[in-house]
PDB file of N, CA and C in Angstrom:
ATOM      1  N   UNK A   1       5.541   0.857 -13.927  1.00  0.00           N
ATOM      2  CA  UNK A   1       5.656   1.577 -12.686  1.00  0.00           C
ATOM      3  C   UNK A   1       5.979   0.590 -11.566  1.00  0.00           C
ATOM      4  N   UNK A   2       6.899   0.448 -10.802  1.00  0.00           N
ATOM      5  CA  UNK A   2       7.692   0.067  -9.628  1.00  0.00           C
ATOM      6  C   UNK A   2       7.718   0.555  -8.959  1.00  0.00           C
ATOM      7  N   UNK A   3       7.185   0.947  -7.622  1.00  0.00           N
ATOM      8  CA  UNK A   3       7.197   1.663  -6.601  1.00  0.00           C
ATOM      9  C   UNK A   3       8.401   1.278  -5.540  1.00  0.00           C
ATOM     10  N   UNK A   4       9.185   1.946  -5.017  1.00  0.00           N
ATOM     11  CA  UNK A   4      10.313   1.678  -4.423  1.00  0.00           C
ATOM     12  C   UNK A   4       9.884   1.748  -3.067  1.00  0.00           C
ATOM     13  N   UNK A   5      10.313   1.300  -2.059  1.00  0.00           N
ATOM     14  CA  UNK A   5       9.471   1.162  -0.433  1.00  0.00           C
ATOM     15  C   UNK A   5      10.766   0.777   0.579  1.00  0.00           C
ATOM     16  N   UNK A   6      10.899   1.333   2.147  1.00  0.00           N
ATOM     17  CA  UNK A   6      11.944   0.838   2.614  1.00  0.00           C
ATOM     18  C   UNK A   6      11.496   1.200   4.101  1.00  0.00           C
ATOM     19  N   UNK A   7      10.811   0.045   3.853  1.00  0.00           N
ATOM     20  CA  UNK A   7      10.256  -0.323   5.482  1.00  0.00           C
ATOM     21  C   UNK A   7      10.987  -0.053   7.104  1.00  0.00           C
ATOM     22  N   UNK A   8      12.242   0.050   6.472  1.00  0.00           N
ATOM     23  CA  UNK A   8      12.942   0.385   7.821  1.00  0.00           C
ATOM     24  C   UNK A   8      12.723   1.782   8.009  1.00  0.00           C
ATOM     25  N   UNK A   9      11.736   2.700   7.641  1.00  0.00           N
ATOM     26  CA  UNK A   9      12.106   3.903   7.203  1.00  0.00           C
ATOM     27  C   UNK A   9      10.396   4.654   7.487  1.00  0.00           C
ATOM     28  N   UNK A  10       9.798   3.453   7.672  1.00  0.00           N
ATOM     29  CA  UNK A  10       8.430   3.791   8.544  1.00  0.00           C
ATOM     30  C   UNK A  10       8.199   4.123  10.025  1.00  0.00           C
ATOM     31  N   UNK A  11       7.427   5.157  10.436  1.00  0.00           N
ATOM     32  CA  UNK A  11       7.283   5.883  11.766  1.00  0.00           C
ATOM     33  C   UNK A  11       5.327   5.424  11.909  1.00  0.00           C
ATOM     34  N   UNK A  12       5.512   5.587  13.436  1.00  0.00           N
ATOM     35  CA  UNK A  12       4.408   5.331  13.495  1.00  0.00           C
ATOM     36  C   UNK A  12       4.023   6.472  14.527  1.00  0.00           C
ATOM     37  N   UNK A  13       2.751   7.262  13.841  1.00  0.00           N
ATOM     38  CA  UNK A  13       2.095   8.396  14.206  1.00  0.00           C
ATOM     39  C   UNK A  13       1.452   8.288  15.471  1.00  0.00           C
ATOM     40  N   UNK A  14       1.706   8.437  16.911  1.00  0.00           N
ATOM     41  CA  UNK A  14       0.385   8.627  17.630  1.00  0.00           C
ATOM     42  C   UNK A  14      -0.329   9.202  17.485  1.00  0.00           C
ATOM     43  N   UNK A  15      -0.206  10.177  17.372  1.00  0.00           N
ATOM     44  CA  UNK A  15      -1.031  11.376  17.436  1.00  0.00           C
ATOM     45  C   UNK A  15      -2.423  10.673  16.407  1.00  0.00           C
ATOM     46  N   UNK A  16      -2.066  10.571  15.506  1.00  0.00           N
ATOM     47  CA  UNK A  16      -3.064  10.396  14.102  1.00  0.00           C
ATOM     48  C   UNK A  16      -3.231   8.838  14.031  1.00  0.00           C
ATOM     49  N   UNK A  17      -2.207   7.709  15.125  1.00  0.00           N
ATOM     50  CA  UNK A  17      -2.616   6.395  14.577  1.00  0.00           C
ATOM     51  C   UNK A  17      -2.469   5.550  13.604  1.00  0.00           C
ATOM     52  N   UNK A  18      -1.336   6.385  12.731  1.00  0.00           N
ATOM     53  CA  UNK A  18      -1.272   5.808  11.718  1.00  0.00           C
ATOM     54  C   UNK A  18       0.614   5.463  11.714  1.00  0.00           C
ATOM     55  N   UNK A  19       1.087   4.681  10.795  1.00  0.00           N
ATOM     56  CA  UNK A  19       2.525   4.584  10.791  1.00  0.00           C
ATOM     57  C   UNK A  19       2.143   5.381   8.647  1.00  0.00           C
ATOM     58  N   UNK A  20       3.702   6.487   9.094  1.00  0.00           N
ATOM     59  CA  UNK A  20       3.576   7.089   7.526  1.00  0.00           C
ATOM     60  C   UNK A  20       4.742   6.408   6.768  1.00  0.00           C
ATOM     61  N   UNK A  21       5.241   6.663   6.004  1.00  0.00           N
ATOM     62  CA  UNK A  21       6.259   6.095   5.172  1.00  0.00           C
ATOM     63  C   UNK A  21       6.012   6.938   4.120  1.00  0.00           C
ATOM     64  N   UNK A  22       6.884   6.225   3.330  1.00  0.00           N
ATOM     65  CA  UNK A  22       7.393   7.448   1.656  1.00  0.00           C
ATOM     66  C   UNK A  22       7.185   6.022   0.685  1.00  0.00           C
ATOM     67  N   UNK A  23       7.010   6.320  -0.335  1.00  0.00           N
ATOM     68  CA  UNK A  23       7.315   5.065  -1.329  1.00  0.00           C
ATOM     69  C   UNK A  23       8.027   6.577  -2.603  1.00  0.00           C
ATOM     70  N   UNK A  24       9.021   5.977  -3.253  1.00  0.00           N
ATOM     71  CA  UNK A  24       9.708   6.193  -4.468  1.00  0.00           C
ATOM     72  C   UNK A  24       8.954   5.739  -5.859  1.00  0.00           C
ATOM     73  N   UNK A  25       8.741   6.713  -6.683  1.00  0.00           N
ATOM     74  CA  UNK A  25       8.290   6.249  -7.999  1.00  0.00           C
ATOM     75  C   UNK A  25       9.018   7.174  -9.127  1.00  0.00           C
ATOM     76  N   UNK A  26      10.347   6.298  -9.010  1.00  0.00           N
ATOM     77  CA  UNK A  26      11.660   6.864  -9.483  1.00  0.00           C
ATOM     78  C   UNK A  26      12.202   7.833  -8.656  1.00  0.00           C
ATOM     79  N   UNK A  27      11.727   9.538  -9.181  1.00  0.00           N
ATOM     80  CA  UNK A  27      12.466  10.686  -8.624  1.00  0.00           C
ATOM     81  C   UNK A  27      10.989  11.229  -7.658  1.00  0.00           C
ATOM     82  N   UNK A  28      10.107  10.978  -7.726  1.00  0.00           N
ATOM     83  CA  UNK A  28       8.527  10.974  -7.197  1.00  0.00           C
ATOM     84  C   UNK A  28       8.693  10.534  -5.851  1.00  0.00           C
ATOM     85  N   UNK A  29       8.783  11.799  -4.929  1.00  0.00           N
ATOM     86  CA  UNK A  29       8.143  10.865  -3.697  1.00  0.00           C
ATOM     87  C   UNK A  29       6.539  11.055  -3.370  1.00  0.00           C
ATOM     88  N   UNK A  30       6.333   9.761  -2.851  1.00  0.00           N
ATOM     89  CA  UNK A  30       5.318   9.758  -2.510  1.00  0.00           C
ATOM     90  C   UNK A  30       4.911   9.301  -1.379  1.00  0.00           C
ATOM     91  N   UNK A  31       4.090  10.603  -0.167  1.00  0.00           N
ATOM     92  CA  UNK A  31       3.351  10.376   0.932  1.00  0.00           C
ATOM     93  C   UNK A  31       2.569   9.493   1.341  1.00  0.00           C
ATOM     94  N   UNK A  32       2.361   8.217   1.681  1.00  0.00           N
ATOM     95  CA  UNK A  32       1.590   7.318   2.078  1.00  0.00           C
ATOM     96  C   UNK A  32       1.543   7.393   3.506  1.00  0.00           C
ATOM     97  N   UNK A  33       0.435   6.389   4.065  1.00  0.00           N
ATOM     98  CA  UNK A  33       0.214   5.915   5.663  1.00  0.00           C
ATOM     99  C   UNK A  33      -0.943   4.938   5.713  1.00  0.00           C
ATOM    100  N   UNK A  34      -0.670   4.060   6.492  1.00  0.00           N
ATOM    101  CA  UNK A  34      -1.471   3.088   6.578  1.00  0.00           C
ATOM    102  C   UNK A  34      -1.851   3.206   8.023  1.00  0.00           C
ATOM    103  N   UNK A  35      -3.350   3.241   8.326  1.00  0.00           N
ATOM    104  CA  UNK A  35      -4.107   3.265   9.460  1.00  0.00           C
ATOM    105  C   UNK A  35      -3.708   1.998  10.594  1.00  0.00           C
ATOM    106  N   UNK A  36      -3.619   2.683  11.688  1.00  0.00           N
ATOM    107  CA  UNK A  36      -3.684   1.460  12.735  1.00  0.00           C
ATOM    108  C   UNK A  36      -4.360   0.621  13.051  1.00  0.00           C
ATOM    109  N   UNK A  37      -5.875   0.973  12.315  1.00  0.00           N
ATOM    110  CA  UNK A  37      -7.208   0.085  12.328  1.00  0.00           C
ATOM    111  C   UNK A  37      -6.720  -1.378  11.192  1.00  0.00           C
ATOM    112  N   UNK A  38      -6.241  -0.609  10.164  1.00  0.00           N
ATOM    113  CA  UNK A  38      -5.782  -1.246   9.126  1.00  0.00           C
ATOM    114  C   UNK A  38      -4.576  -2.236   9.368  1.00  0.00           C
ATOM    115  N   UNK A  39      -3.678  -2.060  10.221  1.00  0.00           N
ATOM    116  CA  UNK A  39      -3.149  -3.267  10.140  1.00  0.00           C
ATOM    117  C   UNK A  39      -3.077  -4.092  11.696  1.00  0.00           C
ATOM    118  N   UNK A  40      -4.432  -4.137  12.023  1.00  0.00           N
ATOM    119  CA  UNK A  40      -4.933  -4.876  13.459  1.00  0.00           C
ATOM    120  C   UNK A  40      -5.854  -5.720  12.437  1.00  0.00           C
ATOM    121  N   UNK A  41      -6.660  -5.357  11.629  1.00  0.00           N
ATOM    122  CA  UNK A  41      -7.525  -6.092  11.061  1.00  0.00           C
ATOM    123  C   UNK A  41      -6.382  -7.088   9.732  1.00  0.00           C
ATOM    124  N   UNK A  42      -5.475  -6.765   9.448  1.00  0.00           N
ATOM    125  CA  UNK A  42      -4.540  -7.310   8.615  1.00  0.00           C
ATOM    126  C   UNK A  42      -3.772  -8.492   9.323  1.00  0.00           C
ATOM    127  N   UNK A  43      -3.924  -8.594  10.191  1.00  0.00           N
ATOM    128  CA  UNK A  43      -3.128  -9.208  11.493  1.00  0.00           C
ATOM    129  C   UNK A  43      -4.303 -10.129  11.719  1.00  0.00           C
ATOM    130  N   UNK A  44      -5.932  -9.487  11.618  1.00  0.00           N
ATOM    131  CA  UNK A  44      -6.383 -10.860  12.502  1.00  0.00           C
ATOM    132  C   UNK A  44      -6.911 -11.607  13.558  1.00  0.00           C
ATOM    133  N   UNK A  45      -5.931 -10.900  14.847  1.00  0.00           N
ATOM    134  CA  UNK A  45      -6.505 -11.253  15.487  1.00  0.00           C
ATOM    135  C   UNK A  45      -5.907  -9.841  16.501  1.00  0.00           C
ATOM    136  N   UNK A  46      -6.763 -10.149  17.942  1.00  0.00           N
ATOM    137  CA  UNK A  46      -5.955  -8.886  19.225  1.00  0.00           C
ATOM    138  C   UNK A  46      -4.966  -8.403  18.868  1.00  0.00           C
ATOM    139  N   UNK A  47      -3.940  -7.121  18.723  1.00  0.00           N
ATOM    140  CA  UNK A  47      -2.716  -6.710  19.414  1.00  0.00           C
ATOM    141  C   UNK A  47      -2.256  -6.251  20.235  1.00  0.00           C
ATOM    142  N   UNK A  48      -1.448  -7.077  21.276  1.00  0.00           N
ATOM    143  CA  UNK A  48      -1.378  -6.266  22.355  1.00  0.00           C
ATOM    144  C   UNK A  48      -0.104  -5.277  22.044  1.00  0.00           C
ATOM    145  N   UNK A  49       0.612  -5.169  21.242  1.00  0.00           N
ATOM    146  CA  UNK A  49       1.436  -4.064  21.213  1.00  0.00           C
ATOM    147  C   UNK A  49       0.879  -3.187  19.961  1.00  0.00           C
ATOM    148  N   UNK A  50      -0.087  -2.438  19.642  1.00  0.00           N
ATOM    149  CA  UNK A  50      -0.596  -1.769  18.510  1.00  0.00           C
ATOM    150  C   UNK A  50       0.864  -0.845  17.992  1.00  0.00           C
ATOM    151  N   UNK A  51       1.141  -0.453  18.749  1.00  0.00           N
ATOM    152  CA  UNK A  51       2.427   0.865  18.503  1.00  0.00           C
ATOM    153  C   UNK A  51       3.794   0.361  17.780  1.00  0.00           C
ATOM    154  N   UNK A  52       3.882  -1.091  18.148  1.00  0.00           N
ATOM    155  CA  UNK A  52       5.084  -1.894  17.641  1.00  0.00           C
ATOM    156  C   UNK A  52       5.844  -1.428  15.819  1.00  0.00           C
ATOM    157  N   UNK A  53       6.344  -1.002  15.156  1.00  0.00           N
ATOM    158  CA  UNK A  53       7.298  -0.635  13.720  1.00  0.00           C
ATOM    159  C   UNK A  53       6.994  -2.081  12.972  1.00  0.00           C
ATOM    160  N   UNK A  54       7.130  -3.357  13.886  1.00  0.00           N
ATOM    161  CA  UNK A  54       7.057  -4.548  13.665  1.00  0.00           C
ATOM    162  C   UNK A  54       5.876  -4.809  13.053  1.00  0.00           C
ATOM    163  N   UNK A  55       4.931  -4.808  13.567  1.00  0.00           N
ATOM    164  CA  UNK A  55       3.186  -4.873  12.696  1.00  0.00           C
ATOM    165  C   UNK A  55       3.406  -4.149  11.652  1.00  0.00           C
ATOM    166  N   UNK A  56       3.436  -3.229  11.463  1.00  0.00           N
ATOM    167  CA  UNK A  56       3.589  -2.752  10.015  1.00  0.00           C
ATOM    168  C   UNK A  56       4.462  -3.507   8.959  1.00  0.00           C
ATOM    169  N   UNK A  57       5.892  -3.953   9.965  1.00  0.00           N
ATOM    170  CA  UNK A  57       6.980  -4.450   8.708  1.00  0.00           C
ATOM    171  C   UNK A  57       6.062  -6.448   8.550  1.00  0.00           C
ATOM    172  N   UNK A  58       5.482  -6.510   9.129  1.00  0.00           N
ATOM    173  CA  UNK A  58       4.894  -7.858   9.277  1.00  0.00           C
ATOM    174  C   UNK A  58       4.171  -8.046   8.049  1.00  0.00           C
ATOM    175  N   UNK A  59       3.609  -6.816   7.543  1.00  0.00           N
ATOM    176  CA  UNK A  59       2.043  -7.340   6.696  1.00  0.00           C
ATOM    177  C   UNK A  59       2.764  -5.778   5.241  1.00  0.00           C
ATOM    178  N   UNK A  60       3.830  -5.691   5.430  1.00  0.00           N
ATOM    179  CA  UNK A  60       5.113  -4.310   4.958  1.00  0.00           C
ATOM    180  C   UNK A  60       4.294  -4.727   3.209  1.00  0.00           C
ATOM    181  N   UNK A  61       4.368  -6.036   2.585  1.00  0.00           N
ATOM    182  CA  UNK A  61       4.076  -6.446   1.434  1.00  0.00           C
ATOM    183  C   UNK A  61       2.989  -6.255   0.723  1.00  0.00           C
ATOM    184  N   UNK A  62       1.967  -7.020   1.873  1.00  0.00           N
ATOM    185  CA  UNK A  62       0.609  -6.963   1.184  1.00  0.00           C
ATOM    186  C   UNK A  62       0.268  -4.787   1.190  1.00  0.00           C
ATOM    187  N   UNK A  63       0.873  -4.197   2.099  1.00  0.00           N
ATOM    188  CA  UNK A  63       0.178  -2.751   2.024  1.00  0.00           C
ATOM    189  C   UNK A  63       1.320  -2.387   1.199  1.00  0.00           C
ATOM    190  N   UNK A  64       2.515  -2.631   0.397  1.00  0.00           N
ATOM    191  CA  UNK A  64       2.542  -1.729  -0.249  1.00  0.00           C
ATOM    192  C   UNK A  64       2.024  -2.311  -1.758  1.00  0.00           C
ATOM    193  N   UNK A  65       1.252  -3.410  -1.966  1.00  0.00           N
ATOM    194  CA  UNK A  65       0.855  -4.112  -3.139  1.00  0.00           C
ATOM    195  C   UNK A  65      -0.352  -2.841  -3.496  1.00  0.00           C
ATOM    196  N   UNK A  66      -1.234  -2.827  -2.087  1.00  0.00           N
ATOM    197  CA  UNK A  66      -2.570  -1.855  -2.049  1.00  0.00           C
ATOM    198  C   UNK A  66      -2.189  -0.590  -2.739  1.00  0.00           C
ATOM    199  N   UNK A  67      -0.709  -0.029  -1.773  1.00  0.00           N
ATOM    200  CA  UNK A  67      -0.526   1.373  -2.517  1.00  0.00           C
ATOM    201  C   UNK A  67      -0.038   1.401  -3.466  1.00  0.00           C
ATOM    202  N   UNK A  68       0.461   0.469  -4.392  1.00  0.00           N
ATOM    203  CA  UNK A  68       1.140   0.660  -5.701  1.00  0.00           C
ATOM    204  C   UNK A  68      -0.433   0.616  -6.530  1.00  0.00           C
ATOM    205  N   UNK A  69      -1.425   0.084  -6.359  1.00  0.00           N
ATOM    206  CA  UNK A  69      -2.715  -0.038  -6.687  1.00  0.00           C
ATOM    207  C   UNK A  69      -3.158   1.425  -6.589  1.00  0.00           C
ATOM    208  N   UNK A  70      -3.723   1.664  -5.323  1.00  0.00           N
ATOM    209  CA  UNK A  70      -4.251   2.981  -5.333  1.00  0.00           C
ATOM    210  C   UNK A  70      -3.548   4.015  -5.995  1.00  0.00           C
ATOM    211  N   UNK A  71      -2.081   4.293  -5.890  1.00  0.00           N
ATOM    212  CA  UNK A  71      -1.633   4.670  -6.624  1.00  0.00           C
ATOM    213  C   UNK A  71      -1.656   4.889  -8.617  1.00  0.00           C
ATOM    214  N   UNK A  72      -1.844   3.514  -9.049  1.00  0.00           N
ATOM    215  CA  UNK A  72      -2.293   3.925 -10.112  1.00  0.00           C
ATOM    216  C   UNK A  72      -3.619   4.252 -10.483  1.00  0.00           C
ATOM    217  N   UNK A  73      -4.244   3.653  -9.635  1.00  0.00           N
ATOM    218  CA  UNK A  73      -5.630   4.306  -9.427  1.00  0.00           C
ATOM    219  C   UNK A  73      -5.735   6.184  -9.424  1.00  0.00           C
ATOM    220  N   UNK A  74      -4.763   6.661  -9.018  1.00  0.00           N
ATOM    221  CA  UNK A  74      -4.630   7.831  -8.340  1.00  0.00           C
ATOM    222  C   UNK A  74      -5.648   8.044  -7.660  1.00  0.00           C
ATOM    223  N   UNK A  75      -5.501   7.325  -6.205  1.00  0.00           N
ATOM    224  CA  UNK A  75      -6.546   7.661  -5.360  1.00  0.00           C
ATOM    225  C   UNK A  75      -5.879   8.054  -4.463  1.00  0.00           C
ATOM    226  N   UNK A  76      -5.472   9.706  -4.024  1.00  0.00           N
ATOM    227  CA  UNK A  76      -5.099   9.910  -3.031  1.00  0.00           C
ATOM    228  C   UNK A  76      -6.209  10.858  -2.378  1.00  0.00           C
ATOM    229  N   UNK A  77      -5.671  11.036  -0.352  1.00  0.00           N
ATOM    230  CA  UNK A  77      -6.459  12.094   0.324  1.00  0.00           C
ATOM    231  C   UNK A  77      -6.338  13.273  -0.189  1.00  0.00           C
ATOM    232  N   UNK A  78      -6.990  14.057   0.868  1.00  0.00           N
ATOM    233  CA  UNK A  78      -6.981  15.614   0.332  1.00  0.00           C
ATOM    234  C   UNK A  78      -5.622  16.188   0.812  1.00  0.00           C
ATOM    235  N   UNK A  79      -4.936  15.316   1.488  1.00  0.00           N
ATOM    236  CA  UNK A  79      -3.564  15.823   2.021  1.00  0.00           C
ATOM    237  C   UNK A  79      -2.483  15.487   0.839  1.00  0.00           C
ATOM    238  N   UNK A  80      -2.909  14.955  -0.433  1.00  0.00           N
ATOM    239  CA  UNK A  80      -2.324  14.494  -1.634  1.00  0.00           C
ATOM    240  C   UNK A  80      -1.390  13.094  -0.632  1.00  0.00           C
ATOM    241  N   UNK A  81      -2.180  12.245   0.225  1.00  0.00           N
ATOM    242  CA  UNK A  81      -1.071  10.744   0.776  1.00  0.00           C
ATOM    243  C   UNK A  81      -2.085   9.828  -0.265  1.00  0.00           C
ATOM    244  N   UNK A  82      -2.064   8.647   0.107  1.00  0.00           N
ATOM    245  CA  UNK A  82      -1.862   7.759  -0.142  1.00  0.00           C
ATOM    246  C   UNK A  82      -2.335   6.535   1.183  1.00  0.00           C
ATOM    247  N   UNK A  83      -3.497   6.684   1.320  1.00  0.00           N
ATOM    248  CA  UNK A  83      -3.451   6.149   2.989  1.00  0.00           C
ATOM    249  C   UNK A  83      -4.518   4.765   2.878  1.00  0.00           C
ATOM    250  N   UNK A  84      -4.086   3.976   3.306  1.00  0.00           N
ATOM    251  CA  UNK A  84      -4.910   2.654   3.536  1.00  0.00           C
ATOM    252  C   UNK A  84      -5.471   2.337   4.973  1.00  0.00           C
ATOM    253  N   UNK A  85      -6.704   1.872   4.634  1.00  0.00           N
ATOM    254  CA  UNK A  85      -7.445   1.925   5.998  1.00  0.00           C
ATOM    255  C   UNK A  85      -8.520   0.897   5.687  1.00  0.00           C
ATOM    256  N   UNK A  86      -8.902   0.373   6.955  1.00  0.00           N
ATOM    257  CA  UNK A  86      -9.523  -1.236   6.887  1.00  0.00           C
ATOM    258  C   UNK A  86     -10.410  -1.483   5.493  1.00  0.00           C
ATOM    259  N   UNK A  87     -11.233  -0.996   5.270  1.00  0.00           N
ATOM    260  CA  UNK A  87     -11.880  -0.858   3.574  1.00  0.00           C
ATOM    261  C   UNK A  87     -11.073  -1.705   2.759  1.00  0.00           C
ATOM    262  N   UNK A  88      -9.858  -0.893   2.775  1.00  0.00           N
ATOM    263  CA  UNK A  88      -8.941  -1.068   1.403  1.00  0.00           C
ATOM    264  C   UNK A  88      -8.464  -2.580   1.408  1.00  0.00           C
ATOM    265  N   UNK A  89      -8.615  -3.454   2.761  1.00  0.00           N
ATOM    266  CA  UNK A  89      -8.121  -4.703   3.160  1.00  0.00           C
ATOM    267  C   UNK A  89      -9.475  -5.698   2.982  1.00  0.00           C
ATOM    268  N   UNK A  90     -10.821  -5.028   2.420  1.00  0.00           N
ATOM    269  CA  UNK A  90     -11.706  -6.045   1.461  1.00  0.00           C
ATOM    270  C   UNK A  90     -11.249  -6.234   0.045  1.00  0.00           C
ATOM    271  N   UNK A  91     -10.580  -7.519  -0.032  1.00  0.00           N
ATOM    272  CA  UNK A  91     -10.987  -7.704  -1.770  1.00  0.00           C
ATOM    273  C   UNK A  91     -11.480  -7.752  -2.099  1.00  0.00           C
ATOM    274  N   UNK A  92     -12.945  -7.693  -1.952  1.00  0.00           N
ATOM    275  CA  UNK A  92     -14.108  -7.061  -2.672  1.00  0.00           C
ATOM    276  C   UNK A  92     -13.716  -5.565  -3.324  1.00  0.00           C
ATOM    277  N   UNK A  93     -13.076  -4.814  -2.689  1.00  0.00           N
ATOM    278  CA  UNK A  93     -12.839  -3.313  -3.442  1.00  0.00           C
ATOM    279  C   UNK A  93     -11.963  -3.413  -4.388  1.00  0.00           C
ATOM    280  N   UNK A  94     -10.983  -4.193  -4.396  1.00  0.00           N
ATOM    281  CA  UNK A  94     -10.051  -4.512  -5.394  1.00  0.00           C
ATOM    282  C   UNK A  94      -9.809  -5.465  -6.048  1.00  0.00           C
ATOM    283  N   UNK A  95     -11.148  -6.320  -6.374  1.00  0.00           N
ATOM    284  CA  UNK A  95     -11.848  -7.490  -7.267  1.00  0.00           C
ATOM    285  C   UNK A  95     -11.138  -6.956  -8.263  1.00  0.00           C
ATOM    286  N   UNK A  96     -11.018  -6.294  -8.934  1.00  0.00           N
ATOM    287  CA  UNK A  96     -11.385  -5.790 -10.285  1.00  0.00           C
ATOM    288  C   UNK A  96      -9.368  -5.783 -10.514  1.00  0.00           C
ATOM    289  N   UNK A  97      -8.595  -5.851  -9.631  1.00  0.00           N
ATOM    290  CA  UNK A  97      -7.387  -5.020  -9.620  1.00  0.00           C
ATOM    291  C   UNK A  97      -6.388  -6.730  -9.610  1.00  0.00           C
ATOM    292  N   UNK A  98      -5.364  -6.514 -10.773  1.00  0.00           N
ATOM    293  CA  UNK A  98      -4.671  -8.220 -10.723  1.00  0.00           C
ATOM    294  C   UNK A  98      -3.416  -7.674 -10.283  1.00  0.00           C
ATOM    295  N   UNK A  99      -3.420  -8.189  -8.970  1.00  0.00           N
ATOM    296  CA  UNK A  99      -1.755  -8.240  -8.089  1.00  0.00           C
ATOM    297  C   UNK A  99      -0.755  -8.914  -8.964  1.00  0.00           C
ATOM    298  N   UNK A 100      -1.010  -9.636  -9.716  1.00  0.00           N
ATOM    299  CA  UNK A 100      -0.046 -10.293 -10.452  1.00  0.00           C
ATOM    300  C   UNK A 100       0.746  -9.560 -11.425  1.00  0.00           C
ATOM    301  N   UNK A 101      -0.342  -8.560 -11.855  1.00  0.00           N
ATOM    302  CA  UNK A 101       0.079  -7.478 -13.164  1.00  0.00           C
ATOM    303  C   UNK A 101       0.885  -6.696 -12.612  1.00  0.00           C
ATOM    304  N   UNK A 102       0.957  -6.788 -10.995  1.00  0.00           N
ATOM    305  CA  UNK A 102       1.800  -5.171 -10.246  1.00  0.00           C
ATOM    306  C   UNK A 102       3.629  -5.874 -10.087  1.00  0.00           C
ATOM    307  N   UNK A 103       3.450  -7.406  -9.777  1.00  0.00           N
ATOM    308  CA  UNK A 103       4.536  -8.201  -9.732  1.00  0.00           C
ATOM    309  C   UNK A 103       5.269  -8.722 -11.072  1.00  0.00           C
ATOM    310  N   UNK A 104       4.234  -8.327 -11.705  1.00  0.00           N
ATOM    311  CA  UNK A 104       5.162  -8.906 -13.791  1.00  0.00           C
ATOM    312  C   UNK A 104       4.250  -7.919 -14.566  1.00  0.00           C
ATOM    313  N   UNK A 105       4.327  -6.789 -14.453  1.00  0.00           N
ATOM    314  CA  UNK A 105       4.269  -5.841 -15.264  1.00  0.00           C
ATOM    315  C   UNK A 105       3.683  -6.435 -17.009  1.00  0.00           C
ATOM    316  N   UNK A 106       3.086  -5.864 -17.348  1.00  0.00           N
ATOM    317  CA  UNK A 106       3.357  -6.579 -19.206  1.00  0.00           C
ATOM    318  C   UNK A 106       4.580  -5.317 -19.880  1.00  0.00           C
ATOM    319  N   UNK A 107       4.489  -5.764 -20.896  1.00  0.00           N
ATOM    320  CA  UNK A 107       5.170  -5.007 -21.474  1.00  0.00           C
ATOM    321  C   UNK A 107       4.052  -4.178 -22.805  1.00  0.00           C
ATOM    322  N   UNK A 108       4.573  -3.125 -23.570  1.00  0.00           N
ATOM    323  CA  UNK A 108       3.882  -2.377 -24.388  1.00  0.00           C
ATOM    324  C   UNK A 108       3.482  -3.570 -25.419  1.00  0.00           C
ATOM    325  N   UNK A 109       4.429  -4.081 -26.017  1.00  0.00           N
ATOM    326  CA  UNK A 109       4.654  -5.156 -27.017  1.00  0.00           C
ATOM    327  C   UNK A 109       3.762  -6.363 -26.544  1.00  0.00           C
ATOM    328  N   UNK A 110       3.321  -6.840 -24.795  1.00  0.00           N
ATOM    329  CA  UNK A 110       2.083  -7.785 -24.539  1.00  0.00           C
ATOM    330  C   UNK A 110       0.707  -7.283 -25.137  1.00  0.00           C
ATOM    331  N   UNK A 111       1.089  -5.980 -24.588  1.00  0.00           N
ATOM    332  CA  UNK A 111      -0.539  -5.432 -24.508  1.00  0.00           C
ATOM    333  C   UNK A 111      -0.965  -5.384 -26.001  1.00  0.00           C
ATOM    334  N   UNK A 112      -0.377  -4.785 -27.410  1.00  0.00           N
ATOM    335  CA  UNK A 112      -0.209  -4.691 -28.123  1.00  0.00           C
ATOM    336  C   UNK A 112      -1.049  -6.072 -28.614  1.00  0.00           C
ATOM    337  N   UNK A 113      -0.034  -7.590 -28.558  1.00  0.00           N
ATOM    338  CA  UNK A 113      -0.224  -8.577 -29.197  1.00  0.00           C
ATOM    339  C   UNK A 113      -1.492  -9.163 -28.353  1.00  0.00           C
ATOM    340  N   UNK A 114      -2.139  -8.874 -27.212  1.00  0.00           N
ATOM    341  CA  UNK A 114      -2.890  -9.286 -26.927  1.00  0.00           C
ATOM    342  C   UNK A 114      -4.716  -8.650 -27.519  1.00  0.00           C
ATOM    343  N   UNK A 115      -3.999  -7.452 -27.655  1.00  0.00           N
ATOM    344  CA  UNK A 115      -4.874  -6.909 -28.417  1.00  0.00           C
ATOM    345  C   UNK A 115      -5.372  -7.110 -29.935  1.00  0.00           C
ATOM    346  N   UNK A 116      -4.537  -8.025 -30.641  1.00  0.00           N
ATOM    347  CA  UNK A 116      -5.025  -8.456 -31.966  1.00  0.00           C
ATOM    348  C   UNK A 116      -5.291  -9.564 -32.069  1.00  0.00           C
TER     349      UNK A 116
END
């Protein structure tokens, strides 16, 4: 699973605070949004422009690593999104979850030989 993502293509919600986006999983779209809390604390430190397209495309990588995660997790809201929010930016919650496996996939034939 490869989740397809195109950051130029993210809006950012006042109303709700959040910037939404789509991610592709093939012919699958899928509703995501990442909280504004969520990427002030991803950032670090103050922002004085919270509203900026830019903060989002800044830290664009590490949140869609989270949602290709939650995603197989299938952890979505009750709105069926996909939404990340400061929580999700402890690795403590996603100790358990190898970013590496989301960037080099195994194959059937790893899992297989690793298994005997």
């Amino acid at each position: 699973m490869v989740l397809k993502f195109d950051p130029q293509n993210a809006k950012y919600d006042a109303y709700r605070k959040l910037v939404r986006l789509v991610a592709m999983d093939g012919t699958v779209r899928i509703k995501c949004a990442v909280t504004l809390d969520a990427l002030v604390l991803a950032e670090g430190r103050p922002v004085v422009d919270k509203k900026s397209p830019a903060l989002y495309r800044k830290h664009a990588e590490k949140m869609h690593q989270i949602i290709a995660l939650k995603y197989r997790a299938n952890d979505f809201d009750a709105l069926n999104r996909i939404v990340i929010s400061p929580s999700d930016l402890e690795t403590s919650r996603w100790q358990s979850a190898n970013l590496s496996e989301l960037e080099n996939p195994r194959s059937s034939a790893d899992v297989e030989s690793a298994a005997a």
